[in-house]
Protein backbone atom coordinates (compact mmCIF):
# COMPACT_ATOMS: atom_id res chain seq x y z
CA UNK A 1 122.14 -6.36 259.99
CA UNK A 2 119.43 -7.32 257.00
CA UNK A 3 117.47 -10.13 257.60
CA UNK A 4 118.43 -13.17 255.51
CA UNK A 5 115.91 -13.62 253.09
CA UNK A 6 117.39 -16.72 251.16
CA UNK A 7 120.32 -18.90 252.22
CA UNK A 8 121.17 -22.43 253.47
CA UNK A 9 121.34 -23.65 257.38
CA UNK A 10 123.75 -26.34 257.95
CA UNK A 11 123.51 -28.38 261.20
CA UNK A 12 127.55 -28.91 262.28
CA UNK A 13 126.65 -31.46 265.24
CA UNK A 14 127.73 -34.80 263.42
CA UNK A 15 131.24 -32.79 262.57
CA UNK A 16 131.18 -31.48 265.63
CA UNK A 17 130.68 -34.73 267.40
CA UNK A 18 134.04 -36.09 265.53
CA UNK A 19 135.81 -32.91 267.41
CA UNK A 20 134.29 -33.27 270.60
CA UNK A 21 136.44 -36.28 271.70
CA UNK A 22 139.16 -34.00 271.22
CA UNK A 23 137.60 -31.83 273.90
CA UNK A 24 138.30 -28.99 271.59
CA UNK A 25 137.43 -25.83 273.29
CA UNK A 26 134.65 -23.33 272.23
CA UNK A 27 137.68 -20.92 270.18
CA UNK A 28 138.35 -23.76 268.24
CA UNK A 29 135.08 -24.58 267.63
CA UNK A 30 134.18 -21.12 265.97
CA UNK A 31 137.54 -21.23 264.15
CA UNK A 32 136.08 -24.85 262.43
CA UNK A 33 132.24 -23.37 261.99
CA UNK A 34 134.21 -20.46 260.63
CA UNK A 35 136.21 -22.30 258.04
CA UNK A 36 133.20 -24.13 257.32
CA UNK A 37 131.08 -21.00 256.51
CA UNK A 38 134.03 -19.92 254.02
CA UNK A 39 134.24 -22.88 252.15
CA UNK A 40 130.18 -22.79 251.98
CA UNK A 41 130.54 -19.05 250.60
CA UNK A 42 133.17 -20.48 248.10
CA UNK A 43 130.57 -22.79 246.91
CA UNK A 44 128.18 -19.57 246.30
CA UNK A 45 130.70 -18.02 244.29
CA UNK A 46 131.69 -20.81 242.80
CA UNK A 47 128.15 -21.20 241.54
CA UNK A 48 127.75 -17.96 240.18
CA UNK A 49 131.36 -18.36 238.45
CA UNK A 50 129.99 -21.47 236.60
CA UNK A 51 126.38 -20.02 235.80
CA UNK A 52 124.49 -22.63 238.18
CA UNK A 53 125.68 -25.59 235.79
CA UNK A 54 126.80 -27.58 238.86
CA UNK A 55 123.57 -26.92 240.89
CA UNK A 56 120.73 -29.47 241.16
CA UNK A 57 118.64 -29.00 238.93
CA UNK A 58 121.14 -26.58 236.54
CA UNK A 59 120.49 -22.89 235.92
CA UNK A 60 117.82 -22.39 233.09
CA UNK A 61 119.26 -20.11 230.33
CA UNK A 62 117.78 -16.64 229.77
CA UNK A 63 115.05 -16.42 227.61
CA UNK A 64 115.91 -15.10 224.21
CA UNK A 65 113.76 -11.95 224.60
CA UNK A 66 115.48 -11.32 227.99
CA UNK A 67 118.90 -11.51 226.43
CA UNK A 68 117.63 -8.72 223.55
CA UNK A 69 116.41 -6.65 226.26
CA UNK A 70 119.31 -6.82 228.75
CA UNK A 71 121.95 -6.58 225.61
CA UNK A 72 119.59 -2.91 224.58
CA UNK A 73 120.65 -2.06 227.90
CA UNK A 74 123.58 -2.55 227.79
CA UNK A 75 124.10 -5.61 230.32
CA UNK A 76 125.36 -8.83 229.66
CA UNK A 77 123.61 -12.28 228.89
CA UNK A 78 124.92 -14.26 232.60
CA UNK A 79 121.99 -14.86 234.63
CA UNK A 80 122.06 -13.40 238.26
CA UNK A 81 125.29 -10.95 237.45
CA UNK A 82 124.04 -7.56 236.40
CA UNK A 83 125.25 -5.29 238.92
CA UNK A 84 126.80 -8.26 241.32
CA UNK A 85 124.90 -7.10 244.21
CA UNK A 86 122.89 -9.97 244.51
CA UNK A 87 126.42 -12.22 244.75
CA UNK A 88 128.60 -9.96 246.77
CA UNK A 89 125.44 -9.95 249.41
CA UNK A 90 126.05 -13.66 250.55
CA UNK A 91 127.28 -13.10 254.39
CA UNK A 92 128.15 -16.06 257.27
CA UNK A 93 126.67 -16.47 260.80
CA UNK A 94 128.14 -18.74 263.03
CA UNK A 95 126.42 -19.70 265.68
CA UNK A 96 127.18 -22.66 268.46
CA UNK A 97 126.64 -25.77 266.24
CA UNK A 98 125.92 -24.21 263.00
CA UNK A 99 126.85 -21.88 260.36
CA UNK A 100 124.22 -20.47 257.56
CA UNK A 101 125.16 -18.93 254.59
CA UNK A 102 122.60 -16.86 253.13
CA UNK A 103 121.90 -13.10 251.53
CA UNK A 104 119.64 -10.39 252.26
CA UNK A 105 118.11 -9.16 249.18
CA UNK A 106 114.82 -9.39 249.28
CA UNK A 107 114.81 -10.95 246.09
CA UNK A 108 116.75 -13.53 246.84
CA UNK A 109 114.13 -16.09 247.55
CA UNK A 110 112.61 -15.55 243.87
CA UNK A 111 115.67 -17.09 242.43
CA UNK A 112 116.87 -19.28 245.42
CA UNK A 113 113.24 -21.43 245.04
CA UNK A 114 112.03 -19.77 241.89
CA UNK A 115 108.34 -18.42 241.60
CA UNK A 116 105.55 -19.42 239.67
CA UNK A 117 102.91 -16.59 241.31
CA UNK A 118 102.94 -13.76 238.89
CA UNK A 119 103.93 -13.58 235.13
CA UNK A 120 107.37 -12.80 234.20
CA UNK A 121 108.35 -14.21 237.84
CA UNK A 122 112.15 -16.10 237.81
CA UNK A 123 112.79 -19.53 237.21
CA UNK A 124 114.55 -21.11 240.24
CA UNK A 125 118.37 -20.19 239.98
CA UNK A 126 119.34 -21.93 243.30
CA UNK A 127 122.58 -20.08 244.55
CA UNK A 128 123.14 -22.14 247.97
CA UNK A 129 124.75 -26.11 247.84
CA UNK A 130 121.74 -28.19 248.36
CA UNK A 131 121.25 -29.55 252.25
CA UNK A 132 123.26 -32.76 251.43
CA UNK A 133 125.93 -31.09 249.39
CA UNK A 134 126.51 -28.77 252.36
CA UNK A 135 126.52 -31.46 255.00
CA UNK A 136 128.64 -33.74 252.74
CA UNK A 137 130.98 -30.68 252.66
CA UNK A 138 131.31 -30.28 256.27
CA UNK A 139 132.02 -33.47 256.88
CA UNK A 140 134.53 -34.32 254.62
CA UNK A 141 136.13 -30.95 256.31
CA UNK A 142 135.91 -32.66 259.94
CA UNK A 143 137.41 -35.66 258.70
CA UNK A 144 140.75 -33.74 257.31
CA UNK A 145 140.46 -31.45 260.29
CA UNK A 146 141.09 -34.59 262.35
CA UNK A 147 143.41 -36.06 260.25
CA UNK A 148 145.89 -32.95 260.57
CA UNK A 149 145.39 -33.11 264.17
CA UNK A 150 146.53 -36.45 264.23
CA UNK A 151 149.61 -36.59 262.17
CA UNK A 152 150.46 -33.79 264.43
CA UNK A 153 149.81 -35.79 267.53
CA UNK A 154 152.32 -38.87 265.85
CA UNK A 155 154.50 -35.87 265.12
């Protein structure tokens, strides 16, 4: 497997911690972090869908020139979506109490945190929901999560 170059780590205990006076067991666990780590890979997709306009701070537009050049070649103005290799790369790990979300191109990191080293370098196009975003996100999917379970248990 690649090593994850750029990508977002999001600590499940709190959510966890909810579950645990359930005493669910360690299957249902990874079914949850699972769930979790989809709904975190919507959000990538999601983000690439809408051009980074939801992301904090936005996507920067393509420079003019850029556009020129990329239209010459024949690809289109979107930033990030050339070839969609750098998208379709975004994978899941789940681990004990946590899931990251993250991709392997090794250019990744240039747009995740942007790069101000060397000329013609990218602006930051950040691709992963910020920390809170994500945590925010798991949480809210704990709280239905127990909510199903109990409207089942008052059947």
């Amino acid at each position: 497997m690649a090593r994850v170059q750029a990508g977002i780590k999001v600590n499940a205990a709190s959510a966890l911690g909810a579950l645990r006076s359930l005493r669910l067991g360690l299957a249902d666990r990874r079914s949850i972090l699972n769930a979790m780590g989809d709904r975190l890979l919507k959000e990538v997709n999601d983000t690439f869908k809408q051009q980074g306009k939801h992301q904090t701070p936005p996507w920067p537009p393509l420079k003019p020139s850029t556009i020129r050049r990329r239209r010459k070649k024949g690809v289109g103005a979107k930033p990030l979506q050339d070839t969609g290799r750098l998208r379709a790369s975004f994978i899941k790990r789940i681990r004990t109490k946590f899931v990251f979300v993250g991709s392997g191109v090794k250019y990744a990191p240039y747009h995740e945190f942007g790069s101000k080293k060397k000329k013609n370098r990218p602006p930051q196009r950040r691709m992963t929901p910020t920390q809170r975003r994500a945590q925010k996100l798991m949480e809210t999917m704990a709280q239905a999560i127990l909510a199903r379970m109990a409207d089942k248990a008052n059947g």
